[in-house]
PDB file of N, CA and C in Angstrom:
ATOM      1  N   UNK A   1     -23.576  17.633   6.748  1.00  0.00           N
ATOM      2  CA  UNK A   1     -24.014  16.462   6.012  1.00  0.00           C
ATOM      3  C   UNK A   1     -25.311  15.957   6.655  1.00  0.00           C
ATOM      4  N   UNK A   2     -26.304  15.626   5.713  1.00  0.00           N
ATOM      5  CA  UNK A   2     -27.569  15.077   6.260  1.00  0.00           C
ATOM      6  C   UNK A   2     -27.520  13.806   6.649  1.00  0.00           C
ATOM      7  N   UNK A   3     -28.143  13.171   7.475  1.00  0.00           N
ATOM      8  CA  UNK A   3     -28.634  12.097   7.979  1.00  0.00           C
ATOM      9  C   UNK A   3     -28.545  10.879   7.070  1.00  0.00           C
ATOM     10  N   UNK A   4     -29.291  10.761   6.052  1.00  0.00           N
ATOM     11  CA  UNK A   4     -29.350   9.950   4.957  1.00  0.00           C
ATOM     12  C   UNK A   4     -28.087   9.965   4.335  1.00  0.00           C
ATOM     13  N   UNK A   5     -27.178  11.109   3.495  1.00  0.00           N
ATOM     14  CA  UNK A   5     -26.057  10.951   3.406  1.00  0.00           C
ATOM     15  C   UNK A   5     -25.007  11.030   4.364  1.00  0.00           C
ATOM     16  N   UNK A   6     -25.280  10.708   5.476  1.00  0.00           N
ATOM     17  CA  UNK A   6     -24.102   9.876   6.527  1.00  0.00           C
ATOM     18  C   UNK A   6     -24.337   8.449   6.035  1.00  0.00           C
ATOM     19  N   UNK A   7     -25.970   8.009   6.235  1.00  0.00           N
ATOM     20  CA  UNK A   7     -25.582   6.521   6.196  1.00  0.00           C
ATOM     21  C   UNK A   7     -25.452   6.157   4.329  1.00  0.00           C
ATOM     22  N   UNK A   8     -25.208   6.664   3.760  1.00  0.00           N
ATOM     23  CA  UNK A   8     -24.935   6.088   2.475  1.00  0.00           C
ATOM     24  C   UNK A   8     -23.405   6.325   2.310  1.00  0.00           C
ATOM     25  N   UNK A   9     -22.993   7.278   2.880  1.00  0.00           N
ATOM     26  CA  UNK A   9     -21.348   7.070   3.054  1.00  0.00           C
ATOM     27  C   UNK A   9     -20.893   6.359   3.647  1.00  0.00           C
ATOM     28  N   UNK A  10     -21.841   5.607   4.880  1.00  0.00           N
ATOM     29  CA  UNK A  10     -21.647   4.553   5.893  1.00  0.00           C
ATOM     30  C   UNK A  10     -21.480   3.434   4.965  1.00  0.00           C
ATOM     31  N   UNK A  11     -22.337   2.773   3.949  1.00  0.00           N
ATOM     32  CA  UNK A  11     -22.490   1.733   3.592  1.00  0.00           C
ATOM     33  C   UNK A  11     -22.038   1.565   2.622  1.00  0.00           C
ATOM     34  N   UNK A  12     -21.216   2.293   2.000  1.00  0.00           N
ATOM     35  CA  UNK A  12     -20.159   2.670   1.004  1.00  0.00           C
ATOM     36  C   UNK A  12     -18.350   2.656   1.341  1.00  0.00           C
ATOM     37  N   UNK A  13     -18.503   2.247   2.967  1.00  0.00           N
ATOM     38  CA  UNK A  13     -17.196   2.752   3.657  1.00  0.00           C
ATOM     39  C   UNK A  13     -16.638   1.094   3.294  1.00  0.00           C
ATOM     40  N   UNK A  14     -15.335   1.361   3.647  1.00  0.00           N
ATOM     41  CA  UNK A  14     -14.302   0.265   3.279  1.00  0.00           C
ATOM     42  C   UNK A  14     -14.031  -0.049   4.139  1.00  0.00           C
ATOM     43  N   UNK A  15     -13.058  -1.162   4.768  1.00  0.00           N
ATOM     44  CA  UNK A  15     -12.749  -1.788   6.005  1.00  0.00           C
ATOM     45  C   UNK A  15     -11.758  -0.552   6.432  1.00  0.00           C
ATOM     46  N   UNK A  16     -11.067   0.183   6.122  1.00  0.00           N
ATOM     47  CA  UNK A  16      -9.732   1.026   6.540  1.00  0.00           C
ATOM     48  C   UNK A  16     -10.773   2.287   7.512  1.00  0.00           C
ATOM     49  N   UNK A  17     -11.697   2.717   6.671  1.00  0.00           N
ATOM     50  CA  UNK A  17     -12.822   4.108   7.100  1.00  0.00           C
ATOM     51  C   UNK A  17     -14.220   3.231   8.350  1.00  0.00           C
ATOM     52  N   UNK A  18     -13.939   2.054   8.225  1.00  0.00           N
ATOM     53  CA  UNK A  18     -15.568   1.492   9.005  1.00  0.00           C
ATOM     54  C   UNK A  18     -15.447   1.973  10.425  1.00  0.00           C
ATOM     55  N   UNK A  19     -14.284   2.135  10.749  1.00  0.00           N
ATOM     56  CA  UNK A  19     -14.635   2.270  12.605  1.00  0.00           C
ATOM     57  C   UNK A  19     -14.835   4.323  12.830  1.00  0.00           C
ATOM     58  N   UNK A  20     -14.615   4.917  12.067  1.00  0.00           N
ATOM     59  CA  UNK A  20     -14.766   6.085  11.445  1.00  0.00           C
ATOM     60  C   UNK A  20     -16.313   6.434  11.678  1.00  0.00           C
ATOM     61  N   UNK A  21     -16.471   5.686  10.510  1.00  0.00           N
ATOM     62  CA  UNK A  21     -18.471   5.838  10.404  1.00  0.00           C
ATOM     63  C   UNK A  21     -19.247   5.026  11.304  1.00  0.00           C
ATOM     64  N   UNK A  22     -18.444   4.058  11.905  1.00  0.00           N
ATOM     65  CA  UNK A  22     -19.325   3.388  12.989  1.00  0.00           C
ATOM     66  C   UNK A  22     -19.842   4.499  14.052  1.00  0.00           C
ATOM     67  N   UNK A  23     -18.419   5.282  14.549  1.00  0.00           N
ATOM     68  CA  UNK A  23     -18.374   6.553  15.562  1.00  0.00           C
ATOM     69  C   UNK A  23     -19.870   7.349  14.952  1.00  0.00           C
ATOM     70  N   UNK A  24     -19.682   7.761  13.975  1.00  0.00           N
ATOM     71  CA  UNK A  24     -20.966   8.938  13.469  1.00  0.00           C
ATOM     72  C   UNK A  24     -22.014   8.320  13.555  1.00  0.00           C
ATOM     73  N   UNK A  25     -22.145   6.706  12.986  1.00  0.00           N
ATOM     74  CA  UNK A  25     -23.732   6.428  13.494  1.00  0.00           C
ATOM     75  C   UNK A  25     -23.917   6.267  14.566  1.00  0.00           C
ATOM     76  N   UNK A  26     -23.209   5.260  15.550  1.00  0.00           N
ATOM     77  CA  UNK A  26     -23.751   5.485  16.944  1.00  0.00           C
ATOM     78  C   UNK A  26     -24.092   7.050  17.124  1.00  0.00           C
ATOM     79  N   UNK A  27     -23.323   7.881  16.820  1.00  0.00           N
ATOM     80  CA  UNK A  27     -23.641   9.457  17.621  1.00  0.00           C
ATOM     81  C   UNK A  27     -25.240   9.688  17.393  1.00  0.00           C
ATOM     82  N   UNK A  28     -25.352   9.766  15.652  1.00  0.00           N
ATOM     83  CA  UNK A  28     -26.508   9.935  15.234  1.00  0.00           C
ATOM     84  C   UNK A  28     -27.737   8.407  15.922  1.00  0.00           C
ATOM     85  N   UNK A  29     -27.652   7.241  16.112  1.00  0.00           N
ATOM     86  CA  UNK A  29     -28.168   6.910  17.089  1.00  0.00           C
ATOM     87  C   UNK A  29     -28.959   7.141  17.642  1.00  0.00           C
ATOM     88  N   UNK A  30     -28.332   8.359  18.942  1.00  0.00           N
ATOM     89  CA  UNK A  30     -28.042   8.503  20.021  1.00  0.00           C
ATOM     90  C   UNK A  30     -28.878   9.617  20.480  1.00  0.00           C
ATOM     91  N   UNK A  31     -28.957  11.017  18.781  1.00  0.00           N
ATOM     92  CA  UNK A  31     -29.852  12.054  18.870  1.00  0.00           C
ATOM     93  C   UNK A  31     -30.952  11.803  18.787  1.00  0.00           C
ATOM     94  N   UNK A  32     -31.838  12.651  18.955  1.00  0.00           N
ATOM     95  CA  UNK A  32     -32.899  12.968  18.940  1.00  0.00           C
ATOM     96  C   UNK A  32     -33.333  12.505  17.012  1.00  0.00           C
ATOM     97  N   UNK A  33     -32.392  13.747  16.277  1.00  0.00           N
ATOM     98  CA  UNK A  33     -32.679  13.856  14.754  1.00  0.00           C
ATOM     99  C   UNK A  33     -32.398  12.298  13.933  1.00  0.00           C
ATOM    100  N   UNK A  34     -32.468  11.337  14.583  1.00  0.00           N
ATOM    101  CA  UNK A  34     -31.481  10.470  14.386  1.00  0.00           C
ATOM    102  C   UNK A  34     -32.813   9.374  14.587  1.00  0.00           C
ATOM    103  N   UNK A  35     -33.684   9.247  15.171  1.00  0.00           N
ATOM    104  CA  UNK A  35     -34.865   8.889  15.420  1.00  0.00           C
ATOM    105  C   UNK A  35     -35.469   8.330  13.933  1.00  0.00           C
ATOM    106  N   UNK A  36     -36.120   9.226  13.691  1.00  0.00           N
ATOM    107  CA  UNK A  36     -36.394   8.895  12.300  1.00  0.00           C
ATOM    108  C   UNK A  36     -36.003   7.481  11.246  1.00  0.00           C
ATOM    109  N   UNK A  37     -34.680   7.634  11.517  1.00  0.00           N
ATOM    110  CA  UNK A  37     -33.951   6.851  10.288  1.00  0.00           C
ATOM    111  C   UNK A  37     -33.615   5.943  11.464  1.00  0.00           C
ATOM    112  N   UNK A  38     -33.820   5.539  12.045  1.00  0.00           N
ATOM    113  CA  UNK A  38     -33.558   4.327  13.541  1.00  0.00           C
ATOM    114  C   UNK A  38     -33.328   2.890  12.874  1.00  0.00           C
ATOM    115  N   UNK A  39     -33.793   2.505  11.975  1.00  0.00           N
ATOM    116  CA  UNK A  39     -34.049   1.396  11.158  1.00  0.00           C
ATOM    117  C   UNK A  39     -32.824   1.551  10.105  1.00  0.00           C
ATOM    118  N   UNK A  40     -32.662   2.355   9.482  1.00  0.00           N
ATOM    119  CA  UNK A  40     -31.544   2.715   8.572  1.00  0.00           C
ATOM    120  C   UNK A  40     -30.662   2.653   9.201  1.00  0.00           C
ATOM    121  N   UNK A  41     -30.170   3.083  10.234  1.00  0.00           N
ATOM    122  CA  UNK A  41     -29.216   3.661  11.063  1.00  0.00           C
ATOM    123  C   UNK A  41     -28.820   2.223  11.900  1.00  0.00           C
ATOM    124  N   UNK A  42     -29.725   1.756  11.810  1.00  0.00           N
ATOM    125  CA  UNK A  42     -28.971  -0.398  12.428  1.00  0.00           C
ATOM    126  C   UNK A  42     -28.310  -0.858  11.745  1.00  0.00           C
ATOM    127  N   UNK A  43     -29.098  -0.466  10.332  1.00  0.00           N
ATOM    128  CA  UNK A  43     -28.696  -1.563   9.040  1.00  0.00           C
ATOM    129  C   UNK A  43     -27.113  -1.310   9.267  1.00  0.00           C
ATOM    130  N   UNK A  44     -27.194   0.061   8.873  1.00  0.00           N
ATOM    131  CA  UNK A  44     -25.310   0.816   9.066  1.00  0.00           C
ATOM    132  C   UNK A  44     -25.038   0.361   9.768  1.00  0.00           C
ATOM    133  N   UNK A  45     -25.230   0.609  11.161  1.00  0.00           N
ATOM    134  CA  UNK A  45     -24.199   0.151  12.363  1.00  0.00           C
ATOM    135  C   UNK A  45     -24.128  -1.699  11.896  1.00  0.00           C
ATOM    136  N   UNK A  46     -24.907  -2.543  11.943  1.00  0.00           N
ATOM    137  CA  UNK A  46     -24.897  -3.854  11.736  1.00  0.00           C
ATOM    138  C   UNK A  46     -23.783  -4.345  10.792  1.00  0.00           C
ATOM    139  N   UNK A  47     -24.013  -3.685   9.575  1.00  0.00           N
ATOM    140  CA  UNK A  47     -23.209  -3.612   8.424  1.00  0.00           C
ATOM    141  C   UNK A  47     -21.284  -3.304   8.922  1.00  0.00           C
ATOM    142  N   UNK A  48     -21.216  -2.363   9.531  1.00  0.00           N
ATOM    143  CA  UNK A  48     -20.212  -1.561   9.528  1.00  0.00           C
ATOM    144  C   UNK A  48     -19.567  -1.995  11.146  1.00  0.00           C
ATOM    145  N   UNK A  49     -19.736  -2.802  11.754  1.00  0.00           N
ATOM    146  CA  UNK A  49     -19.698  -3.784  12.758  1.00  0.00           C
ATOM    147  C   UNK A  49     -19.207  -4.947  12.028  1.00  0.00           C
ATOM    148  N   UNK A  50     -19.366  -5.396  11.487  1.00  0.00           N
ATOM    149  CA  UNK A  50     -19.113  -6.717  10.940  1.00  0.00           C
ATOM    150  C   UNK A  50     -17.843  -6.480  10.009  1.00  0.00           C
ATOM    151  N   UNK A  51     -17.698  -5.131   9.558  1.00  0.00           N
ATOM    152  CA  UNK A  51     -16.607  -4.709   8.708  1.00  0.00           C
ATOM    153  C   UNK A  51     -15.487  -4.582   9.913  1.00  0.00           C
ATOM    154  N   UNK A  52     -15.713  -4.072  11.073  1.00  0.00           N
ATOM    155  CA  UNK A  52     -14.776  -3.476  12.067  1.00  0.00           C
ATOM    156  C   UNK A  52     -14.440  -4.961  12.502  1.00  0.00           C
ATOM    157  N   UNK A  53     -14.848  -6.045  12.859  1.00  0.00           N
ATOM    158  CA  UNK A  53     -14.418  -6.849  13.105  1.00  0.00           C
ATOM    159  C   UNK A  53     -13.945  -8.018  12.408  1.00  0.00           C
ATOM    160  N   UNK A  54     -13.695  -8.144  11.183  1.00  0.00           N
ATOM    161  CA  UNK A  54     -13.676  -8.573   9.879  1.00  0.00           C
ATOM    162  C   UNK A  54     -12.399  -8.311   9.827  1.00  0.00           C
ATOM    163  N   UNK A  55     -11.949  -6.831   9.844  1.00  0.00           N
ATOM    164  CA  UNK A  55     -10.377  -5.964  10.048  1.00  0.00           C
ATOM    165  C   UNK A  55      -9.458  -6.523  10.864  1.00  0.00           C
ATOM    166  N   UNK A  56     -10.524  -6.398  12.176  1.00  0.00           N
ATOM    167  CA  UNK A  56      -9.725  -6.986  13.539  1.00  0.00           C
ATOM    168  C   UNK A  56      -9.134  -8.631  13.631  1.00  0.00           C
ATOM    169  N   UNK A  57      -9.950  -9.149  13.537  1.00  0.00           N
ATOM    170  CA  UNK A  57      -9.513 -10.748  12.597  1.00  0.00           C
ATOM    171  C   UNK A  57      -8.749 -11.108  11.954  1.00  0.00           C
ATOM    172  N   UNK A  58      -8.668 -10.159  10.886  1.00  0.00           N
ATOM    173  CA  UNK A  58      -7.472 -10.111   9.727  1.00  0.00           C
ATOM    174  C   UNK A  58      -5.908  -9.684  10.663  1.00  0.00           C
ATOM    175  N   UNK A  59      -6.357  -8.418  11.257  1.00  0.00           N
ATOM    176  CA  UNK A  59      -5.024  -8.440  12.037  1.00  0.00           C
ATOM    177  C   UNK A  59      -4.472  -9.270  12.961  1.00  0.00           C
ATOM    178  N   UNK A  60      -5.098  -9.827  13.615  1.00  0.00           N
ATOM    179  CA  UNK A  60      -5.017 -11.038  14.596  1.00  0.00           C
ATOM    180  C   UNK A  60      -4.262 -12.333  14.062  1.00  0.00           C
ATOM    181  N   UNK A  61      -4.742 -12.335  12.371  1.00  0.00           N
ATOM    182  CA  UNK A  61      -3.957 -13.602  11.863  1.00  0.00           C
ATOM    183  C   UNK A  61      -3.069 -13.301  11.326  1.00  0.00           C
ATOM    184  N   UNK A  62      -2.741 -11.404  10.890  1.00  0.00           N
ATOM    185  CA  UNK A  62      -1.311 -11.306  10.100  1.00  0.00           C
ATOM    186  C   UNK A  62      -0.410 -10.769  10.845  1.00  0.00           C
ATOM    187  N   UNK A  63      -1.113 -10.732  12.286  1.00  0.00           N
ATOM    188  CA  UNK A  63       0.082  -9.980  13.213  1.00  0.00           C
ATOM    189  C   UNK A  63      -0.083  -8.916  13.187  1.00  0.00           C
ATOM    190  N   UNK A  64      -1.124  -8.165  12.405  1.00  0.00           N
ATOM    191  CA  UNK A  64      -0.790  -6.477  11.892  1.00  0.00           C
ATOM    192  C   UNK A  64      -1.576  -5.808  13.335  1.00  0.00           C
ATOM    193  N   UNK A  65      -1.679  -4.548  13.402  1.00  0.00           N
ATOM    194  CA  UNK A  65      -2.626  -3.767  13.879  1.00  0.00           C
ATOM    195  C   UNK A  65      -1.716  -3.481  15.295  1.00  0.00           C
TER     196      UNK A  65
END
């Protein structure tokens, strides 16, 4: 999967899949090939951060997790 379609599957992800695609963007991040889209690749993580903890919250108040 390319770069660009990681992060459009990223920003398409649901609260159940976000800590999933959080893992792949940090990785991509992290590379070299990953450079490029550095700006794209925040938006995701930023985005998909706020979903992961959004989850975590929710469980915290229903007891779940």
């Amino acid at each position: 999967m390319h770069i660009v379609d990681v992060i459009e599957q990223a920003m398409k992800s649901h609260d159940g899949k976000a800590a999933l695609w959080l893992q792949r963007i940090i990785i991509l991040q992290n590379a070299p090939e990953g450079r490029p889209h550095a700006r794209a690749l925040s938006v995701a993580k930023a985005y998909l951060e706020e979903l992961v903890s959004r989850r975590t919250d929710v469980e915290a108040d229903t007891g779940q997790g």
